[in-house]
Protein backbone atom coordinates (compact mmCIF):
# COMPACT_ATOMS: atom_id res chain seq x y z
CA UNK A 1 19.41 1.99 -14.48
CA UNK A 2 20.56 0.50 -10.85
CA UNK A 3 21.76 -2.34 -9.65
CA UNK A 4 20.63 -5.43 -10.24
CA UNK A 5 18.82 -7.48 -7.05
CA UNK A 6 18.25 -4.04 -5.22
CA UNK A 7 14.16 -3.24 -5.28
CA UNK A 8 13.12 0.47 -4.33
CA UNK A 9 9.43 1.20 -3.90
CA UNK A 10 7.18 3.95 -2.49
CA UNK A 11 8.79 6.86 -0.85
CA UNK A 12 12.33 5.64 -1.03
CA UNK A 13 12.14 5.16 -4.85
CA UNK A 14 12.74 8.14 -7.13
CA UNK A 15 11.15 6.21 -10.62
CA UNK A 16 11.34 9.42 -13.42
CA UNK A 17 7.84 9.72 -14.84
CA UNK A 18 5.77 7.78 -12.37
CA UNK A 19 1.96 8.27 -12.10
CA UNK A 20 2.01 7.29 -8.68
CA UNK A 21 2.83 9.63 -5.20
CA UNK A 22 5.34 9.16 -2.66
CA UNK A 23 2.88 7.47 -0.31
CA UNK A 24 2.81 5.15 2.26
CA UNK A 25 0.06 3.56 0.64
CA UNK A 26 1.79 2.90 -2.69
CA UNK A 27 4.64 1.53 -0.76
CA UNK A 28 2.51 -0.58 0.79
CA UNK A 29 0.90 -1.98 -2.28
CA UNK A 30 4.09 -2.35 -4.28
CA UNK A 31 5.36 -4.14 -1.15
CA UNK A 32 3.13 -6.58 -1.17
CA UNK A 33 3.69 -6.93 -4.88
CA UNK A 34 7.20 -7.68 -4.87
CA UNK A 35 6.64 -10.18 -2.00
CA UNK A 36 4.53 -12.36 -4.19
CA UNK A 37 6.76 -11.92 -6.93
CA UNK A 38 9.65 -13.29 -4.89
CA UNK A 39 7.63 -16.14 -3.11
CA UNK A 40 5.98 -16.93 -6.48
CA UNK A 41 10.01 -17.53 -7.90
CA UNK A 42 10.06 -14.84 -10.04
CA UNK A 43 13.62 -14.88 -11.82
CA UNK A 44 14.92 -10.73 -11.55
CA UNK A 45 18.00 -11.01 -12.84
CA UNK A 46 17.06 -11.18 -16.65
CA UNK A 47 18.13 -7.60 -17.68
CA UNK A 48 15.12 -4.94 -18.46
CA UNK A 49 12.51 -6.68 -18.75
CA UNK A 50 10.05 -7.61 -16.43
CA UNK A 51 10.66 -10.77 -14.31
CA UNK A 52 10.30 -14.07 -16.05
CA UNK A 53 8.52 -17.23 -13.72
CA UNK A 54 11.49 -19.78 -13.54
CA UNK A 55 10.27 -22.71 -14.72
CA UNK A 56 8.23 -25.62 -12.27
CA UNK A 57 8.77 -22.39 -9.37
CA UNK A 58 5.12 -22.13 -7.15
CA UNK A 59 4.35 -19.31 -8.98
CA UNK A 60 3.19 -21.90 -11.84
CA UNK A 61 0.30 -22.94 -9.45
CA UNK A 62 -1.08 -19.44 -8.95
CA UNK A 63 -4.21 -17.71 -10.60
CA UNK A 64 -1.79 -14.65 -11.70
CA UNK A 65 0.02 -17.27 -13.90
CA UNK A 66 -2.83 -19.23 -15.23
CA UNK A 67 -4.19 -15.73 -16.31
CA UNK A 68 -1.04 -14.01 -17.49
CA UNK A 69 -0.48 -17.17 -19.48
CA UNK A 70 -3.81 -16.32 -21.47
CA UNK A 71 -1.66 -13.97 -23.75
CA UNK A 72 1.27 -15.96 -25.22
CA UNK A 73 2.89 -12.58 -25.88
CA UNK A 74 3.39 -12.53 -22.10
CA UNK A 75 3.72 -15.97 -20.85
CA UNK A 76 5.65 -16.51 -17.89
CA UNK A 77 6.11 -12.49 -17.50
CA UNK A 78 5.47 -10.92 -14.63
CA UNK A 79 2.10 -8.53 -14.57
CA UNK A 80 2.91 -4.95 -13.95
CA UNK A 81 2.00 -3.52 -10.75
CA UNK A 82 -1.36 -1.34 -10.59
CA UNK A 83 -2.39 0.71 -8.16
CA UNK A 84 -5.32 1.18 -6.16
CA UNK A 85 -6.48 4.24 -4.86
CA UNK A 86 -8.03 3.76 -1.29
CA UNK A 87 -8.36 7.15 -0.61
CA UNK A 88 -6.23 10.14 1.50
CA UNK A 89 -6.60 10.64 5.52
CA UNK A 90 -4.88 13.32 6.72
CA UNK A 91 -5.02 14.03 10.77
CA UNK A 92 -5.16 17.85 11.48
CA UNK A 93 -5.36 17.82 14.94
CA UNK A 94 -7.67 19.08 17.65
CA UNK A 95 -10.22 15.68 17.06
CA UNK A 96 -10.20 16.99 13.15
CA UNK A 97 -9.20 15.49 9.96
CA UNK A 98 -9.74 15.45 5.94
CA UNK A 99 -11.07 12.62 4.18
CA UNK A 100 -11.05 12.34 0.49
CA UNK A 101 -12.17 8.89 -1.43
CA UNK A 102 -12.85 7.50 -4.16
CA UNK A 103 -16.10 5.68 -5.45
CA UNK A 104 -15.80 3.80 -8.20
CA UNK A 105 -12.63 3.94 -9.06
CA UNK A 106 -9.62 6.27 -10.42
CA UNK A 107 -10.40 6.93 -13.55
CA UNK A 108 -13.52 9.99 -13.75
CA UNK A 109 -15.09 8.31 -10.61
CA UNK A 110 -16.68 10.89 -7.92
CA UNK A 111 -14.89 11.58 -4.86
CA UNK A 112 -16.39 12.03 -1.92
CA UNK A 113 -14.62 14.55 0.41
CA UNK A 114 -15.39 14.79 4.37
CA UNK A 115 -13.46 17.37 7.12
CA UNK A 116 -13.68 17.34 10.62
CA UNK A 117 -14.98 15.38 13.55
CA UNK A 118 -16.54 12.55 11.04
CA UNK A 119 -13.26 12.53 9.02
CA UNK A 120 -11.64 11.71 12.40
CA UNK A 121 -13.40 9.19 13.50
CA UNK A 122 -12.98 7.15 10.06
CA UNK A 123 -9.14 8.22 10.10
CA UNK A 124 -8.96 6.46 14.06
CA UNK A 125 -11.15 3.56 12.77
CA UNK A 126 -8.76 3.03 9.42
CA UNK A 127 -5.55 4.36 12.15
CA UNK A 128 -6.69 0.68 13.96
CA UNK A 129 -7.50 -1.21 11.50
CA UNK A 130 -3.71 -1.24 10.02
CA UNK A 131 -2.77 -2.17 13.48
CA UNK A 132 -0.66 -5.75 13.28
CA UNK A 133 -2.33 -7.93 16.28
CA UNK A 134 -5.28 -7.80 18.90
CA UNK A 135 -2.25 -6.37 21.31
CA UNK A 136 -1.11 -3.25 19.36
CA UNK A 137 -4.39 -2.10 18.42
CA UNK A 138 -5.82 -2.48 22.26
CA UNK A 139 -2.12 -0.30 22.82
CA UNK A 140 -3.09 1.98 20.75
CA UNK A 141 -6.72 2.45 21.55
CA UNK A 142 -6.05 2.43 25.52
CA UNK A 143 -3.53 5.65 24.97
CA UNK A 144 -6.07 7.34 22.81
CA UNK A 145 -8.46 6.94 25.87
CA UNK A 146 -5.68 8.22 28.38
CA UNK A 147 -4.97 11.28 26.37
CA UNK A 148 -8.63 11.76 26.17
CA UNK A 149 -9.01 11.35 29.75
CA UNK A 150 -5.64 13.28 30.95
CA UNK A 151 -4.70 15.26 28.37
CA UNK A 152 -1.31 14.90 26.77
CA UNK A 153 2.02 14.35 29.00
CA UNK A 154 3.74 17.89 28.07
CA UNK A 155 6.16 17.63 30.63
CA UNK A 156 8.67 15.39 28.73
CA UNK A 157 8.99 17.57 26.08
């Protein structure tokens, strides 16, 4: 049920019986799924189903469609999304945070868990990494330094 050309993924979508959390990371990922979906020409106004690949649309020239095609069952259908599990961050404050990821993948693979000073220095690293541009991340970096330095700006609270 909804209506039809309106997409909802990650923490704004409510999907009943979904093995995935309300994370920024799934948004992410299912972002980036739709996306391709879209610029691939993926036809989403076909009812339930899954999208259908409109026919000579780019998505014809991609590896997802030469491999989807492999089944005839599901030629031209859009794959479902999956999900990959990169692993939680969570900042705690005072220079600390908790690190939990997986090796190996999902399903039975070992986790390897990590707290405080090391956990925060892979959460800043990861933190930077999803910076967009050189600029933002040497933003970002130089106000780390400056609260370092100074200590945090209480006064405009």
């Amino acid at each position: 049920a909804g209506a039809p050309g309106v997409f909802a993924f990650g923490d704004c979508a409510h999907v009943v019986g979904s093995p995935y959390p309300a994370t920024a990371q799934v948004a992410s990922q299912a972002g980036t799924y739709l996306g391709r979906l879209v610029a691939d020409g993926y036809d989403f106004g076909g009812g339930d189903g899954p999208p259908k690949l409109t026919p000579g649309a780019p998505g014809e020239r991609t590896l997802r469609h030469g491999l989807s095609s492999l089944a005839r069952s599901k030629e031209g259908l859009a794959p479902p999304f999956t999900f990959l599990n990169l692993g939680i961050l969570a900042y705690v404050g005072k220079s600390e945070a908790l690190v939990q990821i997986a090796v190996g993948g999902d399903e039975g693979g070992k986790k390897v868990k990590g707290a405080g000073e090391a956990g925060f220095a892979l959460w800043r690293s990861v933190y930077l990494s999803k910076q967009y541009g050189l600029r933002n991340r040497i933003l970002v970096a130089v106000d780390w330094a400056k609260a370092r330095v100074f200590g945090r700006d209480l006064s405009r609270l």
